[in-house]
C-alpha atoms as a PDB file:
ATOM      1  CA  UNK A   1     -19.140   5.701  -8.404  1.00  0.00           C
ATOM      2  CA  UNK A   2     -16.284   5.589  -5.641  1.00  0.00           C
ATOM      3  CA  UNK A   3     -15.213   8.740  -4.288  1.00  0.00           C
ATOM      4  CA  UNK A   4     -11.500   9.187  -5.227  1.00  0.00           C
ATOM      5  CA  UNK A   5      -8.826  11.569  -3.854  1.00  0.00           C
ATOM      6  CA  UNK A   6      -5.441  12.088  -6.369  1.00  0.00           C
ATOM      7  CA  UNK A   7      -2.045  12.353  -5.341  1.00  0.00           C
ATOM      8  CA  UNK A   8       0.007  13.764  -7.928  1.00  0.00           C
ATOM      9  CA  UNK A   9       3.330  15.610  -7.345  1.00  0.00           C
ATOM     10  CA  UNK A  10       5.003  16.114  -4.079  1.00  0.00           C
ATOM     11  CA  UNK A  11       3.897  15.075  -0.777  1.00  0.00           C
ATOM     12  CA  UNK A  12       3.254  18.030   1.360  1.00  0.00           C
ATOM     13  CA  UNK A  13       2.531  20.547  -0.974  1.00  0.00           C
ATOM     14  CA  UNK A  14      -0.538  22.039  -3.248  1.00  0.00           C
ATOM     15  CA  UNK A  15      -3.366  19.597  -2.084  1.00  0.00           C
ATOM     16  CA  UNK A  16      -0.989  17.030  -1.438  1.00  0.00           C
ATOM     17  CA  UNK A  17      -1.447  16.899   2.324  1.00  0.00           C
ATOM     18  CA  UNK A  18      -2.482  15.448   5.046  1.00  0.00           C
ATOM     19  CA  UNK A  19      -5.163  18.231   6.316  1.00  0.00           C
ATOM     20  CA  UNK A  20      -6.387  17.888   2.083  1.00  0.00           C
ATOM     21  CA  UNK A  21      -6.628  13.786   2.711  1.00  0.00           C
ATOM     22  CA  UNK A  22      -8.185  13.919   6.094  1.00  0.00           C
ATOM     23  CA  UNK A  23     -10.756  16.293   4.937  1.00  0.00           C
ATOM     24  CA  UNK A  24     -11.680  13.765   1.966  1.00  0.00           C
ATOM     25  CA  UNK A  25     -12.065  10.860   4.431  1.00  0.00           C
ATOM     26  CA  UNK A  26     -13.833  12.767   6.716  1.00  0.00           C
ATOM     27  CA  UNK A  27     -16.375  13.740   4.165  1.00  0.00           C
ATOM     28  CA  UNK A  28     -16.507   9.965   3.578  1.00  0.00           C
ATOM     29  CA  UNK A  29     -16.540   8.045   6.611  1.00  0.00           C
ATOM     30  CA  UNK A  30     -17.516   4.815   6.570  1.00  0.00           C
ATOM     31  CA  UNK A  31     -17.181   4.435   3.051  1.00  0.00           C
ATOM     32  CA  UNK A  32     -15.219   2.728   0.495  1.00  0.00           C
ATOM     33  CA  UNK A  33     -13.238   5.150  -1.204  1.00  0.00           C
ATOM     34  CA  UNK A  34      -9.830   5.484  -3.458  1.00  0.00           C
ATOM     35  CA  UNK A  35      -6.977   7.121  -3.278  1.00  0.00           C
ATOM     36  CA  UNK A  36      -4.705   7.306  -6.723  1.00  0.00           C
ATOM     37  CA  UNK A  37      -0.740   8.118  -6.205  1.00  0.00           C
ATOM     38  CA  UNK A  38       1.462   9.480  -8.821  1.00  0.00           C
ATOM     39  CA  UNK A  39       4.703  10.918  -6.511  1.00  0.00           C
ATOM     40  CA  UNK A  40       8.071  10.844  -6.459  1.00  0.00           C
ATOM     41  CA  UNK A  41       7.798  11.443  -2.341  1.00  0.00           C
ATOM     42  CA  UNK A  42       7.852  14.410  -0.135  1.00  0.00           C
ATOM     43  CA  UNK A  43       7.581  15.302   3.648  1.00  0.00           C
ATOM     44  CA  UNK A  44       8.128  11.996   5.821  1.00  0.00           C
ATOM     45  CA  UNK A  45       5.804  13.403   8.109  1.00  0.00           C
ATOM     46  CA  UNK A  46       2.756  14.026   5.999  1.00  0.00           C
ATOM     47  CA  UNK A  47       3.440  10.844   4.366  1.00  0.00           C
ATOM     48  CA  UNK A  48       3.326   9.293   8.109  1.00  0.00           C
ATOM     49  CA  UNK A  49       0.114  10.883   8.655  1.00  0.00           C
ATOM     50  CA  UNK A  50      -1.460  10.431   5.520  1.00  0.00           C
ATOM     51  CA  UNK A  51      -0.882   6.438   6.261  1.00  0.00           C
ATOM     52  CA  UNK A  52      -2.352   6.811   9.466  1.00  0.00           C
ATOM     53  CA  UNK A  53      -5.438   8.730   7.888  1.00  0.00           C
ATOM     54  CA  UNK A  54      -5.689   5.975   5.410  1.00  0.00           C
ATOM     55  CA  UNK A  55      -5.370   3.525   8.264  1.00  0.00           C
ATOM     56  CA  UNK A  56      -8.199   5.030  10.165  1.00  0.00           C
ATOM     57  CA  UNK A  57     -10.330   5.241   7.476  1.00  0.00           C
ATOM     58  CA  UNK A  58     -10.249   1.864   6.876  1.00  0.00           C
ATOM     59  CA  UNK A  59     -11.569   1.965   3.265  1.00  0.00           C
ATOM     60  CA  UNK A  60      -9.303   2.731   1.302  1.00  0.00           C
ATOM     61  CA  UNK A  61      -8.604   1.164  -2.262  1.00  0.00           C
ATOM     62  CA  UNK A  62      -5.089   2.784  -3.324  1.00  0.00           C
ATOM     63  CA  UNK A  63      -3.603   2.527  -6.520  1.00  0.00           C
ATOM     64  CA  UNK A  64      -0.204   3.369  -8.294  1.00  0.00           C
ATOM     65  CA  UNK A  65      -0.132   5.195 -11.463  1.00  0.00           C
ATOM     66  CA  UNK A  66       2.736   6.006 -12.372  1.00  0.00           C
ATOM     67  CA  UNK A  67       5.192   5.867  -9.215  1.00  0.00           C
ATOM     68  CA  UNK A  68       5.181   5.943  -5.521  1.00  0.00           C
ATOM     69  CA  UNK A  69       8.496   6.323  -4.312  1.00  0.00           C
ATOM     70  CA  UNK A  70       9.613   7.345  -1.005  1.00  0.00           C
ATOM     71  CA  UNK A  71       6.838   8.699   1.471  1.00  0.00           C
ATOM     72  CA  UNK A  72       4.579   8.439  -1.629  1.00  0.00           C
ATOM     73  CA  UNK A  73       4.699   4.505  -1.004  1.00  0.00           C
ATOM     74  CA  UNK A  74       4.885   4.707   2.903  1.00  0.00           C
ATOM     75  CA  UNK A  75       1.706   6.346   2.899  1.00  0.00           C
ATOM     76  CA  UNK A  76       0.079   3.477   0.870  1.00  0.00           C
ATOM     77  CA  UNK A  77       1.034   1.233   3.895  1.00  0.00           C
ATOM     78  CA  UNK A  78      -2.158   2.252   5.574  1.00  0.00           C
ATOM     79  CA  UNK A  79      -4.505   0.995   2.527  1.00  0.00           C
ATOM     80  CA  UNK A  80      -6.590  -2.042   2.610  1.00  0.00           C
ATOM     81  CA  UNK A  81      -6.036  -2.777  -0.716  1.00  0.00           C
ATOM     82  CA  UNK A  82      -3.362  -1.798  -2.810  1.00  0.00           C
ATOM     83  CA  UNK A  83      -3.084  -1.970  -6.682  1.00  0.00           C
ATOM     84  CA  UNK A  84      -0.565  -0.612  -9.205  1.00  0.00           C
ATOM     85  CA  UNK A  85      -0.974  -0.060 -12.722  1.00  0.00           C
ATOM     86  CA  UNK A  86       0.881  -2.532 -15.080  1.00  0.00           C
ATOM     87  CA  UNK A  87       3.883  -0.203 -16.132  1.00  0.00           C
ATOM     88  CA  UNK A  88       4.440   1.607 -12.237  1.00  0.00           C
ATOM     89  CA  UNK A  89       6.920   1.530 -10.344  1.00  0.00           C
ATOM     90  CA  UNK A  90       7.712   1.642  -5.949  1.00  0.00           C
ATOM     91  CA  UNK A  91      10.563   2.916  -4.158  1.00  0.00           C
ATOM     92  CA  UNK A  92      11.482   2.086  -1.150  1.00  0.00           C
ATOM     93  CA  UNK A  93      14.527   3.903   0.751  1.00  0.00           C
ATOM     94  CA  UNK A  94      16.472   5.692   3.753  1.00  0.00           C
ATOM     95  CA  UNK A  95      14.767   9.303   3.832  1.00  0.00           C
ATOM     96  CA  UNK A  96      16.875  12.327   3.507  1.00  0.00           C
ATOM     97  CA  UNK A  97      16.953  15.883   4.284  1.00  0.00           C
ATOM     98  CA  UNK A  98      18.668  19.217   3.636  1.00  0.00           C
ATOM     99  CA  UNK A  99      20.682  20.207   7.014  1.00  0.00           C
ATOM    100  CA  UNK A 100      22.193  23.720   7.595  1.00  0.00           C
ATOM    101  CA  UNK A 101      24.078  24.160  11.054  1.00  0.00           C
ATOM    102  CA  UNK A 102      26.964  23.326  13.561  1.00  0.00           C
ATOM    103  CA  UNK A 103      28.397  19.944  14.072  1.00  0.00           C
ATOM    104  CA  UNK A 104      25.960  19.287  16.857  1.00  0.00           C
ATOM    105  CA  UNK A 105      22.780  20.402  14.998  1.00  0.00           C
ATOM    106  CA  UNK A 106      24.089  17.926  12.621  1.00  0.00           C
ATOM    107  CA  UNK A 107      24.376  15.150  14.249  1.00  0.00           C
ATOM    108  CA  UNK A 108      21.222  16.065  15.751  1.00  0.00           C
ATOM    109  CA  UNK A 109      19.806  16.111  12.657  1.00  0.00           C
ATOM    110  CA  UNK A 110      21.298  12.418  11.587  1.00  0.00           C
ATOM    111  CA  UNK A 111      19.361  11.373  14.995  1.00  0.00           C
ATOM    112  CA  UNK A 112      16.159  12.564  14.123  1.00  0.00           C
ATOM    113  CA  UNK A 113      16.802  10.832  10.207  1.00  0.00           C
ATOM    114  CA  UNK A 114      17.244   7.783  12.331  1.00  0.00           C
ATOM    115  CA  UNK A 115      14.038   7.750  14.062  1.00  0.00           C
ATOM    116  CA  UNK A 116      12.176   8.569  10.381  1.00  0.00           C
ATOM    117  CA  UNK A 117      14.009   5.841   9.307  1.00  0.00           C
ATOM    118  CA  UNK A 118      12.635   3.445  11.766  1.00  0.00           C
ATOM    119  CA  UNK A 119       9.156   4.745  11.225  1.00  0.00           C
ATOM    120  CA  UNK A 120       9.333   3.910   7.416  1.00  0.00           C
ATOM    121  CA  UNK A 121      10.704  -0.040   8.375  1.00  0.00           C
ATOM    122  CA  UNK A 122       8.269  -0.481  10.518  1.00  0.00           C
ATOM    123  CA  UNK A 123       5.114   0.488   8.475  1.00  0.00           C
ATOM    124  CA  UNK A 124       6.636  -1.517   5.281  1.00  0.00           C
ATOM    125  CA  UNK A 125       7.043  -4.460   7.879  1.00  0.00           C
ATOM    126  CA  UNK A 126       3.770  -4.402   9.336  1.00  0.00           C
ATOM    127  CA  UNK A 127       2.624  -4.170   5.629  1.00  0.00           C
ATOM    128  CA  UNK A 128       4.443  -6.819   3.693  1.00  0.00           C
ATOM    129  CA  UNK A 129       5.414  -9.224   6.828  1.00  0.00           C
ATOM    130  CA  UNK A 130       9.296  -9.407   6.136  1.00  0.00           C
ATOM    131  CA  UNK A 131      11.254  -8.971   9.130  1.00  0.00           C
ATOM    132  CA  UNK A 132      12.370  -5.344   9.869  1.00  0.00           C
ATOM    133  CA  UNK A 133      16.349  -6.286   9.410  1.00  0.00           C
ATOM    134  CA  UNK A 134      14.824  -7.067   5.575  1.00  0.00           C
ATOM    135  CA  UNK A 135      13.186  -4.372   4.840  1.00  0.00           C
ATOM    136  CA  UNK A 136      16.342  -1.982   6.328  1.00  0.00           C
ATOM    137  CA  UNK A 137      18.637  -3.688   3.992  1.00  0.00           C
ATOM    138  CA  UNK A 138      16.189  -2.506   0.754  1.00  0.00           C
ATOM    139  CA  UNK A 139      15.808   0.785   2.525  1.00  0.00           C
ATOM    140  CA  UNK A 140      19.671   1.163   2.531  1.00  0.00           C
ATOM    141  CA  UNK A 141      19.689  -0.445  -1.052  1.00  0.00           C
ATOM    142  CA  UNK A 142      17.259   2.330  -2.488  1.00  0.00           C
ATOM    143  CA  UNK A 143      14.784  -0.461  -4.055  1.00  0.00           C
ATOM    144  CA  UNK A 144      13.021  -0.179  -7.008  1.00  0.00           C
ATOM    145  CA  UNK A 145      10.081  -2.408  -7.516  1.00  0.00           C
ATOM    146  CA  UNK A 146       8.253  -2.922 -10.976  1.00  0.00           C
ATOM    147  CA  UNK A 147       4.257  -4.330 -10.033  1.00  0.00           C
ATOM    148  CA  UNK A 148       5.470  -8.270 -10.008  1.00  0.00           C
ATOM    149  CA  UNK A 149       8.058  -7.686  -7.820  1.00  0.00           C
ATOM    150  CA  UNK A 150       6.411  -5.366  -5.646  1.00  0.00           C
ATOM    151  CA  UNK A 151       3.035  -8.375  -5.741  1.00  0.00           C
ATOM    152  CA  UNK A 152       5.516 -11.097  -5.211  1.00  0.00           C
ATOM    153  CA  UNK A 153       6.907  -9.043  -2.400  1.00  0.00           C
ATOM    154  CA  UNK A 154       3.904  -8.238  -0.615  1.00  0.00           C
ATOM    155  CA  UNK A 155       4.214  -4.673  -1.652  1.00  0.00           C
ATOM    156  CA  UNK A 156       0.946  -4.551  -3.511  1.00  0.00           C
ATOM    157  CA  UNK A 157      -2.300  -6.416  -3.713  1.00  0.00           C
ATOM    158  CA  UNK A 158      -2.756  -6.542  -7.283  1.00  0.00           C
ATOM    159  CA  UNK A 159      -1.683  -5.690 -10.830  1.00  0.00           C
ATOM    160  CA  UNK A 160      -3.855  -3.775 -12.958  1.00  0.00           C
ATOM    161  CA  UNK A 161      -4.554  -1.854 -16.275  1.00  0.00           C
ATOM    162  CA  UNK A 162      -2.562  -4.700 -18.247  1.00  0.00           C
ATOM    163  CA  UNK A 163      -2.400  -3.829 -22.259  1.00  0.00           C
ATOM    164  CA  UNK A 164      -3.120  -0.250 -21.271  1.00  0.00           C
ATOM    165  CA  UNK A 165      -0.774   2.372 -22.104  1.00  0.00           C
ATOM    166  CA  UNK A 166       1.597   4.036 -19.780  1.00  0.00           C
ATOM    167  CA  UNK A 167       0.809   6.373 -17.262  1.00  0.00           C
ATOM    168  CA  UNK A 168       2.957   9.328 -16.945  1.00  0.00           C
ATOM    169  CA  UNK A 169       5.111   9.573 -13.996  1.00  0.00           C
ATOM    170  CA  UNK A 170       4.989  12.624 -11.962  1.00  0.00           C
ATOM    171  CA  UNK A 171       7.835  15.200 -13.145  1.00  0.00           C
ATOM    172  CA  UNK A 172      11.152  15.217 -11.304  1.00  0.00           C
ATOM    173  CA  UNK A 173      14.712  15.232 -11.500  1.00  0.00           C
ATOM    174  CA  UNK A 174      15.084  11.180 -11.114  1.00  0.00           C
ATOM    175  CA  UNK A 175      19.042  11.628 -11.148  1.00  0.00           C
ATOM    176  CA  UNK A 176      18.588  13.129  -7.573  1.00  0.00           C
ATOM    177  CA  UNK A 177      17.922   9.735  -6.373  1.00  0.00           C
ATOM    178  CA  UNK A 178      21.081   6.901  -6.693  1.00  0.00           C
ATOM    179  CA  UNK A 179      19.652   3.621  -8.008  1.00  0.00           C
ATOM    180  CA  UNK A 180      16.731   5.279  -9.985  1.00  0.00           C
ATOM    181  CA  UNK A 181      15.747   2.622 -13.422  1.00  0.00           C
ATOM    182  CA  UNK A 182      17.545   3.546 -16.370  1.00  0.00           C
ATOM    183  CA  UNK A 183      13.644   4.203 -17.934  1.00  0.00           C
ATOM    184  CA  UNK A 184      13.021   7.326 -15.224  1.00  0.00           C
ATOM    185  CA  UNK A 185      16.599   8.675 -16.085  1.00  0.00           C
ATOM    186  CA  UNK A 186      16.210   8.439 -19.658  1.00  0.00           C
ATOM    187  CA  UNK A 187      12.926  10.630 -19.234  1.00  0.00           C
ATOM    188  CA  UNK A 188      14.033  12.901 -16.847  1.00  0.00           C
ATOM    189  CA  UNK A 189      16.473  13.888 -19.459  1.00  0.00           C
ATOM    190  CA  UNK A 190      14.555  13.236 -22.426  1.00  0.00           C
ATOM    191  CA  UNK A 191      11.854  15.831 -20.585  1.00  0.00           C
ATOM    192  CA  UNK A 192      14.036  18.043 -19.430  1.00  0.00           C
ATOM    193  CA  UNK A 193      13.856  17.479 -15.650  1.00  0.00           C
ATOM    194  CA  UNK A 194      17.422  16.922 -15.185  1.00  0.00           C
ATOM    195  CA  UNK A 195      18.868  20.146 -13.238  1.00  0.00           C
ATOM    196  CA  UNK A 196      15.176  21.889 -13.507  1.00  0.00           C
ATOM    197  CA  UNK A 197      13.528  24.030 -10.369  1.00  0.00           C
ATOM    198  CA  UNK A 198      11.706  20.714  -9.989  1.00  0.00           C
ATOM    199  CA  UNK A 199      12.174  22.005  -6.038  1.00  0.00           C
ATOM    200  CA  UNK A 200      13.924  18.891  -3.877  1.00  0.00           C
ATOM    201  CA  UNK A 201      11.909  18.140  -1.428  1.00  0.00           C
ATOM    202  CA  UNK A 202      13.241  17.410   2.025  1.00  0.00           C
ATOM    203  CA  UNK A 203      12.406  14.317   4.039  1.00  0.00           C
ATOM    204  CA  UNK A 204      10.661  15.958   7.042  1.00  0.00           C
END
């Protein structure tokens, strides 16, 4: 049976980490191995270095459960396969952050969400093969892929788990985001995630 290593929940916390992921691949150099995702997103930088990890490993079979949005589906740009269950969804978009500070530590700040921003284009070019002005313009968009689009799009290698019931999607306040599908509002509020201490969690 292939080793697997689960993502569920936000990037960058519990075992949701880079140090958690490298660990795993360590312990499984060399071979094949999976790596199931079921996150709304997190830390751009563990998500960077979790697709790096992934990258290095060179193995890696990842898979969408229920949703990979954010640096939950930048870090599946370092898999050599990717599949997504029949009823997931991907998110692509500009990362964000809380600031606190004067108007230069501000700015500052909008720099540095600049250079994240960059990061994210180019590993979802390098992925998918659209040109980087492309993949910007969904970034800025906030795009929402269901599995065809996101196969038709390059986004994903392969569709699976057709005729099987819905995987959950990770809990979280969906209304946070601005283009979320009316299907993750709907149970955000029908769950009671809307307004919850599901903690925000900021882009780097």
């Amino acid at each position: 049976m292939t080793a697997a290593f689960h993502i569920n929940g936000a990037i960058g916390e519990d075992e949701n980490t880079a140090a958690a992921l490298g660990a795993f691949l360590e312990q499984y150099a060399g071979q094949p191995v999976r790596v199931t995702v079921n996150s709304f997103g997190g830390y751009a930088a563990e998500g960077a270095a979790m697709m790096a990890l992934i990258g290095q490993h060179g193995a890696v079979h990842a898979e969408v459960l229920g949703i990979a949005a954010s640096a939950a589906s930048l870090l599946l740009m370092g898999a050599a396969h990717i599949a997504m269950h029949s009823a997931a969804l991907l998110m692509i978009h500009n990362p964000a952050a809380l600031a606190f500070g004067t108007a230069d530590q501000l700015r500052d700040e909008a720099d540095t969400l600049d250079k994240i921003a960059d990061t994210y284009a180019a590993a979802y070019s390098r992925c998918t093969g659209h040109p980087l002005s492309r993949i910007r313009a969904w970034m800025d968009a906030e795009t929402w892929m269901n599995p065809e689009e996101a196969l038709a799009l390059n986004f994903c290698d392969e569709i699976t788990g057709q005729g099987e019931r819905a995987k959950a999607v990770a809990a979280f306040d969906y209304t946070r985001f601005k283009s979320a599908p009316a299907q993750l509002l709907r149970r955000a509020t029908r769950n009671g995630w809307v307004g919850e201490a599901v903690a925000p969690v900021p882009a780097h």
